[in-house]
Every structure is written in structure tokens, then in C-alpha cells.
PDB file of N, CA and C in Angstrom:
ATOM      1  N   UNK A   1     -63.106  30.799  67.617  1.00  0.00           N
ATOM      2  CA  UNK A   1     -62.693  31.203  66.291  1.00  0.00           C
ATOM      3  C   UNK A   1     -61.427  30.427  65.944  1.00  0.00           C
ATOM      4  N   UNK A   2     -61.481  29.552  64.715  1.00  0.00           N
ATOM      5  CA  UNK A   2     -60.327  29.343  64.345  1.00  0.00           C
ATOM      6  C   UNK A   2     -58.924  29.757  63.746  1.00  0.00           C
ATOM      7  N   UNK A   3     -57.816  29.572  63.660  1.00  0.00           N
ATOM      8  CA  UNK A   3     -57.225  30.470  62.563  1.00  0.00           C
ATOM      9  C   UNK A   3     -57.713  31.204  61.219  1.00  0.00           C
ATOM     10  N   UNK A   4     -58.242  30.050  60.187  1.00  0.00           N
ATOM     11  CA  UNK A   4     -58.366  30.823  59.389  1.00  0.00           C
ATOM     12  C   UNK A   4     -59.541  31.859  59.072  1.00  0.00           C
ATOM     13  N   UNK A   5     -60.659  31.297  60.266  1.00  0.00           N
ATOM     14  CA  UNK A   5     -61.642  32.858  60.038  1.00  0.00           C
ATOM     15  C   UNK A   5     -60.736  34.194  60.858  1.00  0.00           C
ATOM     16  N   UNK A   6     -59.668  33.706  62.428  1.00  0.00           N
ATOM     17  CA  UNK A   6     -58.567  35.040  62.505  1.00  0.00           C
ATOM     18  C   UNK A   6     -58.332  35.650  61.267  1.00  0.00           C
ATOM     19  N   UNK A   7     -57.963  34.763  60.368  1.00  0.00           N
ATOM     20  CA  UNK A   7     -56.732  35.111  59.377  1.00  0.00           C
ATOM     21  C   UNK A   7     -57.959  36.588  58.594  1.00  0.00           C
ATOM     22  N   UNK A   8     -59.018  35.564  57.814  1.00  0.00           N
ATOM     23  CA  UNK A   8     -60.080  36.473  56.887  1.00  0.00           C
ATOM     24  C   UNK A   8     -60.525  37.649  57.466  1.00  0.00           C
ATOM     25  N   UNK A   9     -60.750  37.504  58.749  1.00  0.00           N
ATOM     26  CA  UNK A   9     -61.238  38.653  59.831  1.00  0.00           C
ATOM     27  C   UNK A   9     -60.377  39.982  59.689  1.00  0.00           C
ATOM     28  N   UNK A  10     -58.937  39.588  60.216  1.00  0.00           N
ATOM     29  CA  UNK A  10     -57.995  40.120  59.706  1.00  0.00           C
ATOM     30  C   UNK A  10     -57.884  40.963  58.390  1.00  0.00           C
ATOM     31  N   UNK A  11     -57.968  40.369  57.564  1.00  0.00           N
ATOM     32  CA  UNK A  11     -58.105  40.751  56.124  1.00  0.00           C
ATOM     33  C   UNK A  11     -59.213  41.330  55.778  1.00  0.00           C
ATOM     34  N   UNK A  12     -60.111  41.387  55.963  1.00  0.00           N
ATOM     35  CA  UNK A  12     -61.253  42.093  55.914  1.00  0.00           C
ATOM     36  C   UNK A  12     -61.571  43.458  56.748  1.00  0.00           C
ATOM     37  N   UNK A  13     -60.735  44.114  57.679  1.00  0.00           N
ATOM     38  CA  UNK A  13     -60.042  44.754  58.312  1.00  0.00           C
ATOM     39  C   UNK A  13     -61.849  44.741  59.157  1.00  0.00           C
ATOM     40  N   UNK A  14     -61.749  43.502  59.916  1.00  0.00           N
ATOM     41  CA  UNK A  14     -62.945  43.391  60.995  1.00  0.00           C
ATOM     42  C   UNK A  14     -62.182  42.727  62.133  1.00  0.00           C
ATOM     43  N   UNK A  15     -62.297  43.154  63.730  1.00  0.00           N
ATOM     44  CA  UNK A  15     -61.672  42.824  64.447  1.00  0.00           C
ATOM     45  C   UNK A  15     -62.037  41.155  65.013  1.00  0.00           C
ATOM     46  N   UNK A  16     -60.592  40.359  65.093  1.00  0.00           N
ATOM     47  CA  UNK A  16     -61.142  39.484  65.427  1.00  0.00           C
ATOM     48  C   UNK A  16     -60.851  38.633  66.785  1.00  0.00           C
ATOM     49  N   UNK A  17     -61.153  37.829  67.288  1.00  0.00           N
ATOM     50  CA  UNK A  17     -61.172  37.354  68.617  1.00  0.00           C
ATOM     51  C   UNK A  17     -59.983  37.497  69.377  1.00  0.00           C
ATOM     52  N   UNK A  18     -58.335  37.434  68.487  1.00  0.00           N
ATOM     53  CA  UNK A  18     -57.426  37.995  68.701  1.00  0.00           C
ATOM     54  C   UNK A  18     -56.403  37.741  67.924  1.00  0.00           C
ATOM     55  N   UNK A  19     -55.120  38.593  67.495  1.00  0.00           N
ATOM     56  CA  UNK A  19     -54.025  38.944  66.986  1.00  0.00           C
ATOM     57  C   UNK A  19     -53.769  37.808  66.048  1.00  0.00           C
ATOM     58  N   UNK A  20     -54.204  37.659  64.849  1.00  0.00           N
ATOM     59  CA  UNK A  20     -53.111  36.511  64.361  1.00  0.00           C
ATOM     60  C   UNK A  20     -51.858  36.603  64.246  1.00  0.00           C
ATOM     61  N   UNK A  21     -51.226  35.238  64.599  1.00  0.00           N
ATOM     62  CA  UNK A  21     -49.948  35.216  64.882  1.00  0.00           C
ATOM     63  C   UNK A  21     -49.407  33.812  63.814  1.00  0.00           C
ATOM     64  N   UNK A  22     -48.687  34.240  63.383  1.00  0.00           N
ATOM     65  CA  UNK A  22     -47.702  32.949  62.620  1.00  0.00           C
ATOM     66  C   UNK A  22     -46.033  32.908  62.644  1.00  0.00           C
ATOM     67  N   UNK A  23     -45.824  32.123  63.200  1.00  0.00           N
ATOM     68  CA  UNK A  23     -44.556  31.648  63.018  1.00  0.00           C
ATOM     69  C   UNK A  23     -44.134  30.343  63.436  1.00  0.00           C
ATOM     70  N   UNK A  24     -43.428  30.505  62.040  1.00  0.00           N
ATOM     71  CA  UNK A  24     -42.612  28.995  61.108  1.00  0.00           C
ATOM     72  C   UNK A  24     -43.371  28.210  60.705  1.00  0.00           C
ATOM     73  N   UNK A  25     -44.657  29.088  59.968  1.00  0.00           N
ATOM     74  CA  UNK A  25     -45.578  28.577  58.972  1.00  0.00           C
ATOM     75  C   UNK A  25     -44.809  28.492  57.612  1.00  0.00           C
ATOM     76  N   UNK A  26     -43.664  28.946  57.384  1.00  0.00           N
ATOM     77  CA  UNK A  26     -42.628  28.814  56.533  1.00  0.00           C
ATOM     78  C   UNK A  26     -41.198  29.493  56.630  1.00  0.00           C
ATOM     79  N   UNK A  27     -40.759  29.516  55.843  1.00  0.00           N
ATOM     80  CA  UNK A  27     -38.860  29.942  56.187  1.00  0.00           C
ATOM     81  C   UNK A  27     -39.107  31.714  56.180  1.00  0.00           C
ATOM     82  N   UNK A  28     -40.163  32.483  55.548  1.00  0.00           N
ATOM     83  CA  UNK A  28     -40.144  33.444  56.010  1.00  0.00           C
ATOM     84  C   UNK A  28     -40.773  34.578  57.359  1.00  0.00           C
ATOM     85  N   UNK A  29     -41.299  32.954  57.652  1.00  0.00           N
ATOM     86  CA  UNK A  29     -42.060  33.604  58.872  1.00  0.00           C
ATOM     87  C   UNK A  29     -41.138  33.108  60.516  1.00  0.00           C
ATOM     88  N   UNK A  30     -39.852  32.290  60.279  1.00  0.00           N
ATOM     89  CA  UNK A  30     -39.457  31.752  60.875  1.00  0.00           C
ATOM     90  C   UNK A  30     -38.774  32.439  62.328  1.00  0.00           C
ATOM     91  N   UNK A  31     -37.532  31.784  63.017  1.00  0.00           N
ATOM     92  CA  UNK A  31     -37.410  32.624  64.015  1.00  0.00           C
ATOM     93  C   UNK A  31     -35.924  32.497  64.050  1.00  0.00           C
ATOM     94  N   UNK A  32     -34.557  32.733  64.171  1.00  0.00           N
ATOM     95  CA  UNK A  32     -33.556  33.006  64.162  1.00  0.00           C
ATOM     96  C   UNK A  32     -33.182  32.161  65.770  1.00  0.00           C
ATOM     97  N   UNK A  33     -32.231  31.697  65.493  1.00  0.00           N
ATOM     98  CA  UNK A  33     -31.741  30.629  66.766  1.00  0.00           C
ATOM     99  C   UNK A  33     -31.720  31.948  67.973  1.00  0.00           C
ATOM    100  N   UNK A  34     -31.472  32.834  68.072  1.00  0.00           N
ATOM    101  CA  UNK A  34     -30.904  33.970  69.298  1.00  0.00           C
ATOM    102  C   UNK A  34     -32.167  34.543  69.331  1.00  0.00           C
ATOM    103  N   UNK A  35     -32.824  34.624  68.897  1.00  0.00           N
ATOM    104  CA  UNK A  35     -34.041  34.972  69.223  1.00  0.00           C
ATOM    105  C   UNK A  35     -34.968  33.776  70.073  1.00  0.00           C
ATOM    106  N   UNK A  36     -34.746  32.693  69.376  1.00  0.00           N
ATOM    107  CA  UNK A  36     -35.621  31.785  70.076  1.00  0.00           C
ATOM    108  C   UNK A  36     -35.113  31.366  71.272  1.00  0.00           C
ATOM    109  N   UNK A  37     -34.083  31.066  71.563  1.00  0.00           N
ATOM    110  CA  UNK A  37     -32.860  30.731  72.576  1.00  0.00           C
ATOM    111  C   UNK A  37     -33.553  31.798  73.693  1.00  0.00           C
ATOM    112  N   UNK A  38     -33.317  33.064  73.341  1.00  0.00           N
ATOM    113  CA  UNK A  38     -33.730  34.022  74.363  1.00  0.00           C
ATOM    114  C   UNK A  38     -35.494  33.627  74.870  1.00  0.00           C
ATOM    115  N   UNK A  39     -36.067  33.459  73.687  1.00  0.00           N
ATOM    116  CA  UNK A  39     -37.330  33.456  74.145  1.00  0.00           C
ATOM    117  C   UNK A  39     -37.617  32.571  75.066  1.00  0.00           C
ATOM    118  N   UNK A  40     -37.130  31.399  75.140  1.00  0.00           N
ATOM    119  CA  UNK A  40     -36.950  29.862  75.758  1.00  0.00           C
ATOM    120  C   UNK A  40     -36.407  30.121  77.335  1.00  0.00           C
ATOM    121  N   UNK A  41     -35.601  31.721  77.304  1.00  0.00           N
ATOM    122  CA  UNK A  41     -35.038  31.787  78.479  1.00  0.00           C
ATOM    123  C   UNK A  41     -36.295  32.767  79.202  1.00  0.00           C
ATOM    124  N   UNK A  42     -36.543  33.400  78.751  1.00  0.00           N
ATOM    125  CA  UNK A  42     -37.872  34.125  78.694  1.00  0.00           C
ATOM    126  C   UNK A  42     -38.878  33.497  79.794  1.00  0.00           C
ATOM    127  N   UNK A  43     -39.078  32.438  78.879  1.00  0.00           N
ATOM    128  CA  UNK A  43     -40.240  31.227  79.359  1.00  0.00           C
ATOM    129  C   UNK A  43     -39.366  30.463  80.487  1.00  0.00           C
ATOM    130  N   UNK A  44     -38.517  30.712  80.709  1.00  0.00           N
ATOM    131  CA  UNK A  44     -37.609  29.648  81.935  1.00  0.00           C
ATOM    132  C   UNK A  44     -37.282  28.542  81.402  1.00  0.00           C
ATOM    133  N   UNK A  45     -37.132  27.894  80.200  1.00  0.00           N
ATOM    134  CA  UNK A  45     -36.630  26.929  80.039  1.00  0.00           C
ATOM    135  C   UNK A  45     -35.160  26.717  79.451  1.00  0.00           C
ATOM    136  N   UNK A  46     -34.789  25.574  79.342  1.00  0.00           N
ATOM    137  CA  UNK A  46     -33.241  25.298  79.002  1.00  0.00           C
ATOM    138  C   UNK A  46     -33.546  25.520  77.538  1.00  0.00           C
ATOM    139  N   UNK A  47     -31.757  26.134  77.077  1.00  0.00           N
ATOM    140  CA  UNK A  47     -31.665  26.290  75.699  1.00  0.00           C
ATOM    141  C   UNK A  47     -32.127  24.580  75.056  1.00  0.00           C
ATOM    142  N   UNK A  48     -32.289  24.986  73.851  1.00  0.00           N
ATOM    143  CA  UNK A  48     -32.803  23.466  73.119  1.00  0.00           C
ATOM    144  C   UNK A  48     -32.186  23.931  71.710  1.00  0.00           C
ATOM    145  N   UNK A  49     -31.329  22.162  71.157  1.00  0.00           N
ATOM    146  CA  UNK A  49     -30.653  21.879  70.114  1.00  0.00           C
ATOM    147  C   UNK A  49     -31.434  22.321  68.726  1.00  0.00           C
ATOM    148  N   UNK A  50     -30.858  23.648  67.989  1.00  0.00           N
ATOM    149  CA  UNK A  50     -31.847  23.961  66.902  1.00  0.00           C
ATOM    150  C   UNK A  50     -32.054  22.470  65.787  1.00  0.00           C
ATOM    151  N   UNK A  51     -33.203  22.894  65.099  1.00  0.00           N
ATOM    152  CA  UNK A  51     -33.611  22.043  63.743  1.00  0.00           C
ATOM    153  C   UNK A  51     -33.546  22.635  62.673  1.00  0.00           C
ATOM    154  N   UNK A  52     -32.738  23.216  61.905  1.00  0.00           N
ATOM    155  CA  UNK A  52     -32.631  23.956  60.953  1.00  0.00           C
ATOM    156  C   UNK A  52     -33.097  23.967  59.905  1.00  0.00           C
ATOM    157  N   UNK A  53     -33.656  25.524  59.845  1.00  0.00           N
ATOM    158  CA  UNK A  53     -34.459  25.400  58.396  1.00  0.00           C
ATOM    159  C   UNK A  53     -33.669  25.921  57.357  1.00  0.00           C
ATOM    160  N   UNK A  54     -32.575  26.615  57.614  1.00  0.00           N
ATOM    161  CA  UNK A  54     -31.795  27.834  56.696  1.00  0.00           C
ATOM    162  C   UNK A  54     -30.840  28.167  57.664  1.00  0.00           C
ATOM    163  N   UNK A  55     -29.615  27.488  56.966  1.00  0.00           N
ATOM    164  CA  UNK A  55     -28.384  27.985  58.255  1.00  0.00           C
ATOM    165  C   UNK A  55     -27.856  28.847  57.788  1.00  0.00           C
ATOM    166  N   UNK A  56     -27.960  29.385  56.527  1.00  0.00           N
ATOM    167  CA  UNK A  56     -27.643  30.449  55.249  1.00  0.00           C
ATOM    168  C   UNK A  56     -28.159  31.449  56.867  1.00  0.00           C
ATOM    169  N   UNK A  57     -29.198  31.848  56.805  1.00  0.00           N
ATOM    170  CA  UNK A  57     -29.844  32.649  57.689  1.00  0.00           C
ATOM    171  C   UNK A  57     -30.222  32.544  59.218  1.00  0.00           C
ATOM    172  N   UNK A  58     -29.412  31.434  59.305  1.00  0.00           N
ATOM    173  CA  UNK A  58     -29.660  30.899  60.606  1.00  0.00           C
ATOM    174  C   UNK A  58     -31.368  30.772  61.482  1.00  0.00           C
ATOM    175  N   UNK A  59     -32.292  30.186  60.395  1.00  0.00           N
ATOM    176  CA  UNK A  59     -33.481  30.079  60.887  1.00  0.00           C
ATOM    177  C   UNK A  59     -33.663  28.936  60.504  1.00  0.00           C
ATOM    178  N   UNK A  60     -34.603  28.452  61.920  1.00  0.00           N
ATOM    179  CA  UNK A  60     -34.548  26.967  62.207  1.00  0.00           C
ATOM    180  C   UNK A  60     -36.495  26.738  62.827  1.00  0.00           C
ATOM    181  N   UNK A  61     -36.568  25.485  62.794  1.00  0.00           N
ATOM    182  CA  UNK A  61     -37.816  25.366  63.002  1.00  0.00           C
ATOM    183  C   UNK A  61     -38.249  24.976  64.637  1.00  0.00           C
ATOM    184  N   UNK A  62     -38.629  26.166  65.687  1.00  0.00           N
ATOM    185  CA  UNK A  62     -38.644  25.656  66.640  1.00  0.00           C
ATOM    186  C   UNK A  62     -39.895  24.389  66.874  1.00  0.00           C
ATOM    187  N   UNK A  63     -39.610  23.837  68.353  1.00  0.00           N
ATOM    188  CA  UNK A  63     -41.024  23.132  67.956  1.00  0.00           C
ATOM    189  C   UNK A  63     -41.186  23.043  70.300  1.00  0.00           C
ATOM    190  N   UNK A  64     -42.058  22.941  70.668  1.00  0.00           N
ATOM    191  CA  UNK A  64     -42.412  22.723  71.878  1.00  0.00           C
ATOM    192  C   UNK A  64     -43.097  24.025  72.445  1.00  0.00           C
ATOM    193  N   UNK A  65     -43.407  24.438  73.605  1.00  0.00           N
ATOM    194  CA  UNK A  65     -44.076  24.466  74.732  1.00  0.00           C
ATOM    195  C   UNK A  65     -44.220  26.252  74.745  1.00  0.00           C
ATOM    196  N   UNK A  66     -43.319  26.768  74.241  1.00  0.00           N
ATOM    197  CA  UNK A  66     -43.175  28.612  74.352  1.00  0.00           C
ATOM    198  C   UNK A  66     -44.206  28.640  73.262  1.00  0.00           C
ATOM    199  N   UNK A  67     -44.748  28.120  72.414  1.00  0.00           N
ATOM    200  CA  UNK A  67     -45.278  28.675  71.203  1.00  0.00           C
ATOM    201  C   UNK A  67     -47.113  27.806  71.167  1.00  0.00           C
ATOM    202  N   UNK A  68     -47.127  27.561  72.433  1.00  0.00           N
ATOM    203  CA  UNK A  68     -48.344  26.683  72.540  1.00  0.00           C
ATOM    204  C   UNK A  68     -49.328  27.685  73.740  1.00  0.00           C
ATOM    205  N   UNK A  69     -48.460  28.662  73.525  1.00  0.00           N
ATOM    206  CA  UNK A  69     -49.321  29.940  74.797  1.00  0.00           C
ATOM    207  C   UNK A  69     -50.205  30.901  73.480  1.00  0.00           C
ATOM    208  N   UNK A  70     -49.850  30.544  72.346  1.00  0.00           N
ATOM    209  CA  UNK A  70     -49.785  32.195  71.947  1.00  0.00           C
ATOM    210  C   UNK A  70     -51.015  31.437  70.719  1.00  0.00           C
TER     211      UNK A  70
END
């Protein structure tokens, strides 16, 4: 199943293969540097230099290896 039949599945309130998940499909779905930082520690890896999407709000666009599980 791809995302967007997840997504319709979803929306159609029919269960689907599993959980859709989005984030930093845009600035409101994004993730806050201390959040991601932690998550990164989470996963065992070293903190990594944010890319900022909104420093107003301090959300930035992660990109690598924690977000390629899910």
C-alpha cells in the first residue's frame, strides 16, 4: 500500500495497512529542533546541525536515517 491509498483509507475511516504518518510534509507538520535532537538520541545517533524551516518557531526540516523506519 502506498501513502496515498494509507492516506484515503484513513479518511474513509477503513483500516489501513498501517498508521499514516507525516512529518515535515510542511511547516505545520514539522518537528522542533529538541524534539528531533532527542529523537536522534533515541535512535543512538549524534546530534545533527538543524536546516531551518521557521526559527520564529524553531522548526526545521530534518532529513536522514530516524525517519526512514517509520
Amino acid at each position: 500500500m502506498n501513502s496515498r491509498e494509507r492516506i484515503l483509507k484513513a479518511l474513509n475511516h477503513e483500516e489501513p495497512d498501517r498508521i499514516p504518518f507525516d512529518l515535515t510534509g510542511s511547516t505545520w507538520t514539522g518537528i522542533t529542533n529538541t524534539a528531533y535532537q532527542n529523537l536522534r538520541k533515541f535512535f543512538g545517533m549524534e546530534p545533527d546541525e538543524p536546516k531551518w524551516s521557521d526559527v520564529i518557531q524553531q522548526i526545521f526540516w530534518p532529513c536522514g536515517k530516524p525517519f526512514r523506519s517509520f
